[in-house]
C-alpha atoms as a PDB file:
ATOM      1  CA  UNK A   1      18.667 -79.409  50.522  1.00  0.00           C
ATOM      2  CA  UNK A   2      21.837 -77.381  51.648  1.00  0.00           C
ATOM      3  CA  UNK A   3      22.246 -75.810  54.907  1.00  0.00           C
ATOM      4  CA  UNK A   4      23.983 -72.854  53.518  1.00  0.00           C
ATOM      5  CA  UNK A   5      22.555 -69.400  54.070  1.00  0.00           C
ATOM      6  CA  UNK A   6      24.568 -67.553  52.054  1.00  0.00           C
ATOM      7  CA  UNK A   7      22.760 -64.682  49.657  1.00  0.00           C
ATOM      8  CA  UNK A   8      24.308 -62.589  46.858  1.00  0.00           C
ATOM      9  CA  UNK A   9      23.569 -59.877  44.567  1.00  0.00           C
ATOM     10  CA  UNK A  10      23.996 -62.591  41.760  1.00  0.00           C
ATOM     11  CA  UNK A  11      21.287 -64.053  43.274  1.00  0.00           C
ATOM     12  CA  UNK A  12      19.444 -61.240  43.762  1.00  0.00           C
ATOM     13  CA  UNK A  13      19.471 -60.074  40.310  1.00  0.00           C
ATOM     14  CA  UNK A  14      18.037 -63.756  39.299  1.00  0.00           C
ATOM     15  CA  UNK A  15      15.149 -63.289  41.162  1.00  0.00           C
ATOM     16  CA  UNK A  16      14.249 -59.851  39.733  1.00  0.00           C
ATOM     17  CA  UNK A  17      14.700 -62.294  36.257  1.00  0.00           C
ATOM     18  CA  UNK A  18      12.696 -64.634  37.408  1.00  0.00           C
ATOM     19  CA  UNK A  19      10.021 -61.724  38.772  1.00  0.00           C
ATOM     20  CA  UNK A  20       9.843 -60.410  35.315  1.00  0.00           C
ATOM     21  CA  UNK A  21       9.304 -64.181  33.910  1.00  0.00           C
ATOM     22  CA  UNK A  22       6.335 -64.624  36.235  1.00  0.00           C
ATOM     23  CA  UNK A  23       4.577 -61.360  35.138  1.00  0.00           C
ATOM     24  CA  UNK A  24       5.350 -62.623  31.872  1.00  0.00           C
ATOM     25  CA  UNK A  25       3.586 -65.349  32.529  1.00  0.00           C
ATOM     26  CA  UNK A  26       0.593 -63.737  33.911  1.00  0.00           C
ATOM     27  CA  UNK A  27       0.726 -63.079  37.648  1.00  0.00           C
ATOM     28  CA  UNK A  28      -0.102 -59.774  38.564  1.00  0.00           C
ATOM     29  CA  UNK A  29      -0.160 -60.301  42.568  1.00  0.00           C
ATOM     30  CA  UNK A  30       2.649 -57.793  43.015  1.00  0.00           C
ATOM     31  CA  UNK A  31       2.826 -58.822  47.042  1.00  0.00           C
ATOM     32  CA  UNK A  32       3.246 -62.539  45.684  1.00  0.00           C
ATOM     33  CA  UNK A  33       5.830 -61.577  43.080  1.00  0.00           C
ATOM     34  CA  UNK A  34       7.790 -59.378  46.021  1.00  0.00           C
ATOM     35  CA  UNK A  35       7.811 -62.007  48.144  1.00  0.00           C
ATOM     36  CA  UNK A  36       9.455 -64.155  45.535  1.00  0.00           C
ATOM     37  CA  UNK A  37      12.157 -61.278  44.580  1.00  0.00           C
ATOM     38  CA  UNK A  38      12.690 -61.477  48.250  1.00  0.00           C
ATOM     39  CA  UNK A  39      13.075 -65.215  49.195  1.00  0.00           C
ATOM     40  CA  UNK A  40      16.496 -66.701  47.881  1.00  0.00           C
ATOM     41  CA  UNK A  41      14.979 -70.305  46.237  1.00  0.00           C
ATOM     42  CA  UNK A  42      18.783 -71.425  46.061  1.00  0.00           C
ATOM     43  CA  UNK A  43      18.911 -71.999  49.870  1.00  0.00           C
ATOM     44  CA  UNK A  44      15.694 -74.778  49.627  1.00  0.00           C
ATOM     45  CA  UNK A  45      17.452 -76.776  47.185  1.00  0.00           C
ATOM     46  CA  UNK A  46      20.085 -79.335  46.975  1.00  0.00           C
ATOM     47  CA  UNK A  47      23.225 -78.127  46.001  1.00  0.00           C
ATOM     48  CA  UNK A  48      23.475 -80.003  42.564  1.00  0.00           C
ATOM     49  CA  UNK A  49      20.701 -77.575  41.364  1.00  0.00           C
ATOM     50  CA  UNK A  50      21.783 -74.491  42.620  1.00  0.00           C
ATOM     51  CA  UNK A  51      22.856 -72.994  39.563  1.00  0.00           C
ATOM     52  CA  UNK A  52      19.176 -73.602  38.479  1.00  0.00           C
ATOM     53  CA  UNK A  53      17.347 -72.563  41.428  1.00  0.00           C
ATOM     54  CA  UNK A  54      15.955 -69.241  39.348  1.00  0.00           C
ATOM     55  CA  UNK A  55      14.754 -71.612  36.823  1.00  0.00           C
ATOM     56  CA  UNK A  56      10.692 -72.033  36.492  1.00  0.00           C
ATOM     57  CA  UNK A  57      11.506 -75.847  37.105  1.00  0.00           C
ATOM     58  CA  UNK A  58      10.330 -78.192  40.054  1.00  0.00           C
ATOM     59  CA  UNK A  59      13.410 -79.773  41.491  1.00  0.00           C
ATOM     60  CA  UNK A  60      13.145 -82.895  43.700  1.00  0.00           C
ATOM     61  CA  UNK A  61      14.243 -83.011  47.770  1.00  0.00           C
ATOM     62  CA  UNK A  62      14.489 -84.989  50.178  1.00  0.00           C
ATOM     63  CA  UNK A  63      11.916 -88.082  51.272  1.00  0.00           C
ATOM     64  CA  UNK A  64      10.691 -88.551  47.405  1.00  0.00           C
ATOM     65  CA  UNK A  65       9.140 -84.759  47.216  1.00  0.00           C
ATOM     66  CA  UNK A  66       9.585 -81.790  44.834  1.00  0.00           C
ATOM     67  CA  UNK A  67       9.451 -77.988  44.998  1.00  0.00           C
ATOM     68  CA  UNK A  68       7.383 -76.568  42.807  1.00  0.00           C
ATOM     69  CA  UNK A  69       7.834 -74.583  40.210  1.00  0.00           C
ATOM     70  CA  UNK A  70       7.965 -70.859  40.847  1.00  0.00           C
ATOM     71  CA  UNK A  71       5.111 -70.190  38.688  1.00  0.00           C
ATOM     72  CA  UNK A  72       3.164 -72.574  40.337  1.00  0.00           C
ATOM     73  CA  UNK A  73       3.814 -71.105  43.497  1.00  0.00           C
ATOM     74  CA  UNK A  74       3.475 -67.896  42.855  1.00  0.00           C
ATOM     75  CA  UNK A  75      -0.114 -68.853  41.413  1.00  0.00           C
ATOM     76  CA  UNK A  76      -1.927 -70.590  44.029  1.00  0.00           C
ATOM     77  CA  UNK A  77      -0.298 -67.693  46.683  1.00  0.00           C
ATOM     78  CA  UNK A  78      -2.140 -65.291  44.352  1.00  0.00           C
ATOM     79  CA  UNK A  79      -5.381 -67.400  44.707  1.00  0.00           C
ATOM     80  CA  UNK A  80      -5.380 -67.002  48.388  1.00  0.00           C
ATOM     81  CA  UNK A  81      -6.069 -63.471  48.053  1.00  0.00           C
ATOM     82  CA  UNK A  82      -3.401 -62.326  51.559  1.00  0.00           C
ATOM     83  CA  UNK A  83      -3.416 -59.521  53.778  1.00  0.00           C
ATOM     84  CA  UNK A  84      -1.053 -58.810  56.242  1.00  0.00           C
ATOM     85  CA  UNK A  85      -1.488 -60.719  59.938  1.00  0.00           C
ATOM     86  CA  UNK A  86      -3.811 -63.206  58.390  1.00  0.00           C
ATOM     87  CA  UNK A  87      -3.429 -66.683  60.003  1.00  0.00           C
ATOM     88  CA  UNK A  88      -2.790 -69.568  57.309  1.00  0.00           C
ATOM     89  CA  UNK A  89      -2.347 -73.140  57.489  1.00  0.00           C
ATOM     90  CA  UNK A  90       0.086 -74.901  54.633  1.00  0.00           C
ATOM     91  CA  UNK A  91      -0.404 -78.407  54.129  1.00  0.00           C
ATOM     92  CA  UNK A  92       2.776 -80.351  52.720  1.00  0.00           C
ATOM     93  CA  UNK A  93       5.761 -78.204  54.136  1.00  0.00           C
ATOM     94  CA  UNK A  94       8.022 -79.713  51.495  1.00  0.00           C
ATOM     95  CA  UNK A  95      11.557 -78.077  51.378  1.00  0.00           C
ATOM     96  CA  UNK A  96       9.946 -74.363  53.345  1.00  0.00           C
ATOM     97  CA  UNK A  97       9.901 -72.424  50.296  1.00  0.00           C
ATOM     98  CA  UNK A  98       6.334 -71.938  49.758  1.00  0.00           C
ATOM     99  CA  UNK A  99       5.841 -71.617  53.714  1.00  0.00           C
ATOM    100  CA  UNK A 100       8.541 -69.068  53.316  1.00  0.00           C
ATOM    101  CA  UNK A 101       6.994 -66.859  50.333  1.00  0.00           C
ATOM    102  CA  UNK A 102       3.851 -66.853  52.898  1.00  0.00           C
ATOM    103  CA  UNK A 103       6.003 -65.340  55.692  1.00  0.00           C
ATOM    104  CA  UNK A 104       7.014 -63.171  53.433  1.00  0.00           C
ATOM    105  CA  UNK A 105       3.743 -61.566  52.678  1.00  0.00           C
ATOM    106  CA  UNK A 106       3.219 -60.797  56.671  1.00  0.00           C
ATOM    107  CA  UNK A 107       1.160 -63.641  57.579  1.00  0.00           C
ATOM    108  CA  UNK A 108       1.331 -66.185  60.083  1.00  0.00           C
ATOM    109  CA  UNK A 109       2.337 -69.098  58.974  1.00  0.00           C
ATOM    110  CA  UNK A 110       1.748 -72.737  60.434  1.00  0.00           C
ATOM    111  CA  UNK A 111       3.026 -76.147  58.126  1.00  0.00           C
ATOM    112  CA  UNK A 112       2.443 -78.992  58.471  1.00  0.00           C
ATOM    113  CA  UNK A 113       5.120 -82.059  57.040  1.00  0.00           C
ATOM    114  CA  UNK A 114       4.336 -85.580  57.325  1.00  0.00           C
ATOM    115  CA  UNK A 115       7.779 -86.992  56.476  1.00  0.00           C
ATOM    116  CA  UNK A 116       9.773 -86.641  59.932  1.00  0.00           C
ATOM    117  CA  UNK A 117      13.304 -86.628  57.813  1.00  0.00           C
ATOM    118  CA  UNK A 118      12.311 -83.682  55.779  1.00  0.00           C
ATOM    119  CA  UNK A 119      10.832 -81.339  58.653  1.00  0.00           C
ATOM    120  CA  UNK A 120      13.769 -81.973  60.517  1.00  0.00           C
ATOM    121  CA  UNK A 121      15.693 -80.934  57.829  1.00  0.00           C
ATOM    122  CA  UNK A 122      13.582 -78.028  56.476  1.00  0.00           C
ATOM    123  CA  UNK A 123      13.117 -77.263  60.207  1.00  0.00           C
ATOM    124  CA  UNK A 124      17.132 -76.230  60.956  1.00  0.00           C
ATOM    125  CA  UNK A 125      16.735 -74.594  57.823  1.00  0.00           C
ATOM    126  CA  UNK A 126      14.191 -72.135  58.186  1.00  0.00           C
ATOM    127  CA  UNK A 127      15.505 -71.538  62.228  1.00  0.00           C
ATOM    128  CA  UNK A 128      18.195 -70.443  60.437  1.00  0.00           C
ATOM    129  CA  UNK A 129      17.142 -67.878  58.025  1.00  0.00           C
ATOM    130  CA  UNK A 130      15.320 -66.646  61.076  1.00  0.00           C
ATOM    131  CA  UNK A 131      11.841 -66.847  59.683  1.00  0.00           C
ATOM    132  CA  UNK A 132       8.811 -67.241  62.307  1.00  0.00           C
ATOM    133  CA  UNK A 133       7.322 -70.061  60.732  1.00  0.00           C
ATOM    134  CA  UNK A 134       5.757 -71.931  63.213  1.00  0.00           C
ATOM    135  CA  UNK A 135       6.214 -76.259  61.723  1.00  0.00           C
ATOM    136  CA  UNK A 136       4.438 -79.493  62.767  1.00  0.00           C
ATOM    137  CA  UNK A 137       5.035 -83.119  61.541  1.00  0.00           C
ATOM    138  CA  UNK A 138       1.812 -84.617  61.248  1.00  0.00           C
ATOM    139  CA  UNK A 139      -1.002 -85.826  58.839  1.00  0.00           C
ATOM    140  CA  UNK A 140      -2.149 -83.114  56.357  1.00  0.00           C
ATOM    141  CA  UNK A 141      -5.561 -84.814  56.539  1.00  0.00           C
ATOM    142  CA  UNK A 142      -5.923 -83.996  60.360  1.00  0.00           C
ATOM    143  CA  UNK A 143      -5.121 -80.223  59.811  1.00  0.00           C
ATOM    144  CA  UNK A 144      -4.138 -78.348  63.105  1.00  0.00           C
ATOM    145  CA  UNK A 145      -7.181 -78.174  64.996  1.00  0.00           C
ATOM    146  CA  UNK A 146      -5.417 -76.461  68.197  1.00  0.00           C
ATOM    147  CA  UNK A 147      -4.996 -73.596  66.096  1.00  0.00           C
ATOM    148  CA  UNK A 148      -8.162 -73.457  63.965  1.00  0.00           C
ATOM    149  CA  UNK A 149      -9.769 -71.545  62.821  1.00  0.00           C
ATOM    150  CA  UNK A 150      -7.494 -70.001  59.542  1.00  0.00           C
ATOM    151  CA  UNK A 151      -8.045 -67.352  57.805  1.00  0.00           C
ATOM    152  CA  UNK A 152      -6.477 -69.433  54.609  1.00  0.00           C
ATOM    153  CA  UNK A 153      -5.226 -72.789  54.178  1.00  0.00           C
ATOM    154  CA  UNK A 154      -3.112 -74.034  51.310  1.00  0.00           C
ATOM    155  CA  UNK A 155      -2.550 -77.446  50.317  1.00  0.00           C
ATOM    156  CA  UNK A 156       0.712 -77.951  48.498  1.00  0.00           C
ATOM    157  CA  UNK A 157       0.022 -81.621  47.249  1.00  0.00           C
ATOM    158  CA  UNK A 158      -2.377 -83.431  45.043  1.00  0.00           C
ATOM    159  CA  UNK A 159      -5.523 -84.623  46.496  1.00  0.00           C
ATOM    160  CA  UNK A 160      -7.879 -87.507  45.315  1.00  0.00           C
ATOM    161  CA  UNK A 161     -10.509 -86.586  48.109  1.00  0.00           C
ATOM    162  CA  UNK A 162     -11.540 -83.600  49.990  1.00  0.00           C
ATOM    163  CA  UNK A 163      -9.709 -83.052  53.237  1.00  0.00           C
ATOM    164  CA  UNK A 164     -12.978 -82.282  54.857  1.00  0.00           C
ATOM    165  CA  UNK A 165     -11.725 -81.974  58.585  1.00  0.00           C
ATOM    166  CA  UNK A 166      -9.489 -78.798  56.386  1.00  0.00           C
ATOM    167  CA  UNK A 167     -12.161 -77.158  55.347  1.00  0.00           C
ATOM    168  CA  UNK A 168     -13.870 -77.590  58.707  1.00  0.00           C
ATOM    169  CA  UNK A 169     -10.697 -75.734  60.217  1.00  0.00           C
ATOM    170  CA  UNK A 170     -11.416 -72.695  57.654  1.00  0.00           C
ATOM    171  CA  UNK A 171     -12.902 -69.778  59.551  1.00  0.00           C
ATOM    172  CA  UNK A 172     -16.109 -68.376  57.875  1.00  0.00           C
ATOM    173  CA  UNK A 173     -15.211 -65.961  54.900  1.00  0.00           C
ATOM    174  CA  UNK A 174     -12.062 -68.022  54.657  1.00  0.00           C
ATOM    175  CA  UNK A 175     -10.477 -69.265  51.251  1.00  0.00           C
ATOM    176  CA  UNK A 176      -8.865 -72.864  51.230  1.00  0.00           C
ATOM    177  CA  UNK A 177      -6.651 -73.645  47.935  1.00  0.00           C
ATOM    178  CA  UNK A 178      -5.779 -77.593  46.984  1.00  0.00           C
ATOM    179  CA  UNK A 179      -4.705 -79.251  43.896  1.00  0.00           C
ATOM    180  CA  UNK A 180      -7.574 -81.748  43.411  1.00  0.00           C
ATOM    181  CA  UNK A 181      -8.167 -84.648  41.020  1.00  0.00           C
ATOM    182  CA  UNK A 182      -5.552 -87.527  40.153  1.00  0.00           C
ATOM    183  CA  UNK A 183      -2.038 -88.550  39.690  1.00  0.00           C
ATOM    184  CA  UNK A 184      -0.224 -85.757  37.224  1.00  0.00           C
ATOM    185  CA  UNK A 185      -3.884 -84.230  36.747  1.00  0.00           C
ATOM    186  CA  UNK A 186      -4.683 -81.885  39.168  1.00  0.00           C
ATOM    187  CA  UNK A 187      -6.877 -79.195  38.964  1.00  0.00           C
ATOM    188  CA  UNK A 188      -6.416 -76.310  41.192  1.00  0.00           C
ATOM    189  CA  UNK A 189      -9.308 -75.569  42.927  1.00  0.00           C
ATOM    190  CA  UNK A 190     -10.492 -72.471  45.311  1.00  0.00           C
ATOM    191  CA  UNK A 191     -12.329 -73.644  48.047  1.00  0.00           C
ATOM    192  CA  UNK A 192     -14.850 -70.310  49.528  1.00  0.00           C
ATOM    193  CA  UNK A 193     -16.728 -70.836  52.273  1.00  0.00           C
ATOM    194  CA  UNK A 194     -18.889 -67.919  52.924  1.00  0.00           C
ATOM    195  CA  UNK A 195     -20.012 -65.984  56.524  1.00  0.00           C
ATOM    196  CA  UNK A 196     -23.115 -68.408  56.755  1.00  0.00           C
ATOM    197  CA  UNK A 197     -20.764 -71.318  56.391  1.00  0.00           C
ATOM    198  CA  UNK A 198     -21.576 -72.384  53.069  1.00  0.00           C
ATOM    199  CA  UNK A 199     -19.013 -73.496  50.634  1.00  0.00           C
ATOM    200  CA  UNK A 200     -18.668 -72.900  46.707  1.00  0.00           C
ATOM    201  CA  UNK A 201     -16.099 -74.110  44.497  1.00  0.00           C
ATOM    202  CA  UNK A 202     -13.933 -72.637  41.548  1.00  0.00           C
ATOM    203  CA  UNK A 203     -11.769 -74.564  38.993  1.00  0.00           C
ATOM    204  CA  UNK A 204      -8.762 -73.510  38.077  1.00  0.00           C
ATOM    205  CA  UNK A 205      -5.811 -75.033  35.261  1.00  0.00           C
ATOM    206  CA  UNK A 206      -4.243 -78.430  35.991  1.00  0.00           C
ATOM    207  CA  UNK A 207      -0.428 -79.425  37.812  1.00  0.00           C
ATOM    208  CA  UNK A 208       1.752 -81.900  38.957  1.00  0.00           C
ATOM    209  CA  UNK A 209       1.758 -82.761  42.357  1.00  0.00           C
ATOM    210  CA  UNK A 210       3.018 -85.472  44.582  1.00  0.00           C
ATOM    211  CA  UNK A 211       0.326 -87.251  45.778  1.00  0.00           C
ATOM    212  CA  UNK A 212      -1.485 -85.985  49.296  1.00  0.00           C
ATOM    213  CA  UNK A 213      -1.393 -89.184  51.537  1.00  0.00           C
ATOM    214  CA  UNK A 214      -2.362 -89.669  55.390  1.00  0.00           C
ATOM    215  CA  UNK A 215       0.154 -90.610  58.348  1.00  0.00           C
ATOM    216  CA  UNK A 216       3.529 -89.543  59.298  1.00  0.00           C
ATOM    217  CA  UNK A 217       6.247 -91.587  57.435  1.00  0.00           C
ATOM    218  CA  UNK A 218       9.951 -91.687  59.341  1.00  0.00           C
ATOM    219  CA  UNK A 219      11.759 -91.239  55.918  1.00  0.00           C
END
């Protein structure tokens, strides 16, 4: 992941192509899709793929991790339904570009990474693009409970079980978002849970994820 933090019109005019792809493609979020015209991807990647960063590809990062394809992003931010000031919890900071496209949209934004050599990259990165995104190394299974409850929460990896200690951090009318199912097969699922408390479930298509897994790992 590079450390620069330059942005051009170039790069500008990629991400109004890449815009156009997505609606292409079928999003029709139009606060997801600015978000993305507004975030330069180039900056979360490596520099060997910089010339591809406007690409719909996933492109791996530091600690054995990817970022995801724009599409995918752009999806499951559409699924989480925003409005400005929410309060949303991201599971699986990854390189910051997803927790970016989130502060983008006016909500507040707290990630959580469990591999300490990638926040602490991803960290001085986003300090530097000034973004308020407020970061935590930690297990993805534990949540934040401090800050609970969220309006949204967004899991950005593949999980084989429920995080149920997530979806008890999700406030009442909340929406919770998680690739579920199992290696290279997950579904994306919408997780509602509904002012009484209850919760209801709804399937989406399958991606690639890396795997959600629990504890902090130093790499």
């Amino acid at each position: 992941m590079t450390e620069q933090t330059s942005d051009s019109f170039r790069h500008l005019g990629l991400r109004r192509k890449l815009v156009f792809e997505l609606r292409s493609k079928g999003i029709k979020d139009e606060a997801v899709l600015q978000a993305i015209a507004e975030i330069p991807r180039h900056l979360f990647l490596d520099n060997a793929f910089v010339e591809m960063a406007y690409e719909d590809r996933a492109f791996p990062i530091l600690s054995g991790q990817t970022i995801s394809h724009p599409s995918t992003v752009a999806f499951q931010t559409s699924l989480l339904e925003l409005k400005p000031g929410m309060k949303v919890l991201e599971i699986g900071t990854g390189s910051g570009y997803q927790a970016s496209v989130l502060f983008a949209m006016g909500v507040k934004v707290f990630t959580l990474e469990r591999h300490k050599q990638l926040y602490i990259k991803t960290k001085s990165l986003v300090e530097k693009l000034g973004y308020g995104i407020k970061m935590f190394l930690g297990d993805g299974f534990e949540g934040l409970s401090t800050y609970a409850p969220f309006d949204r929460i967004l899991v950005t990896c593949g999980a084989a079980e429920f995080p149920h200690k997530l979806i008890d951090q999700l406030k009442k009318g909340g929406v919770m978002v998680i690739p579920y199912g199992v290696e290279n097969e997950y579904c994306m699922t919408k997780i509602t849970k509904d002012s009484s408390g209850n919760i209801s479930f709804q399937a989406f298509d399958s991606f690639k994820f890396v795997p959600m897994v629990r504890k902090i790992s130093r790499s």
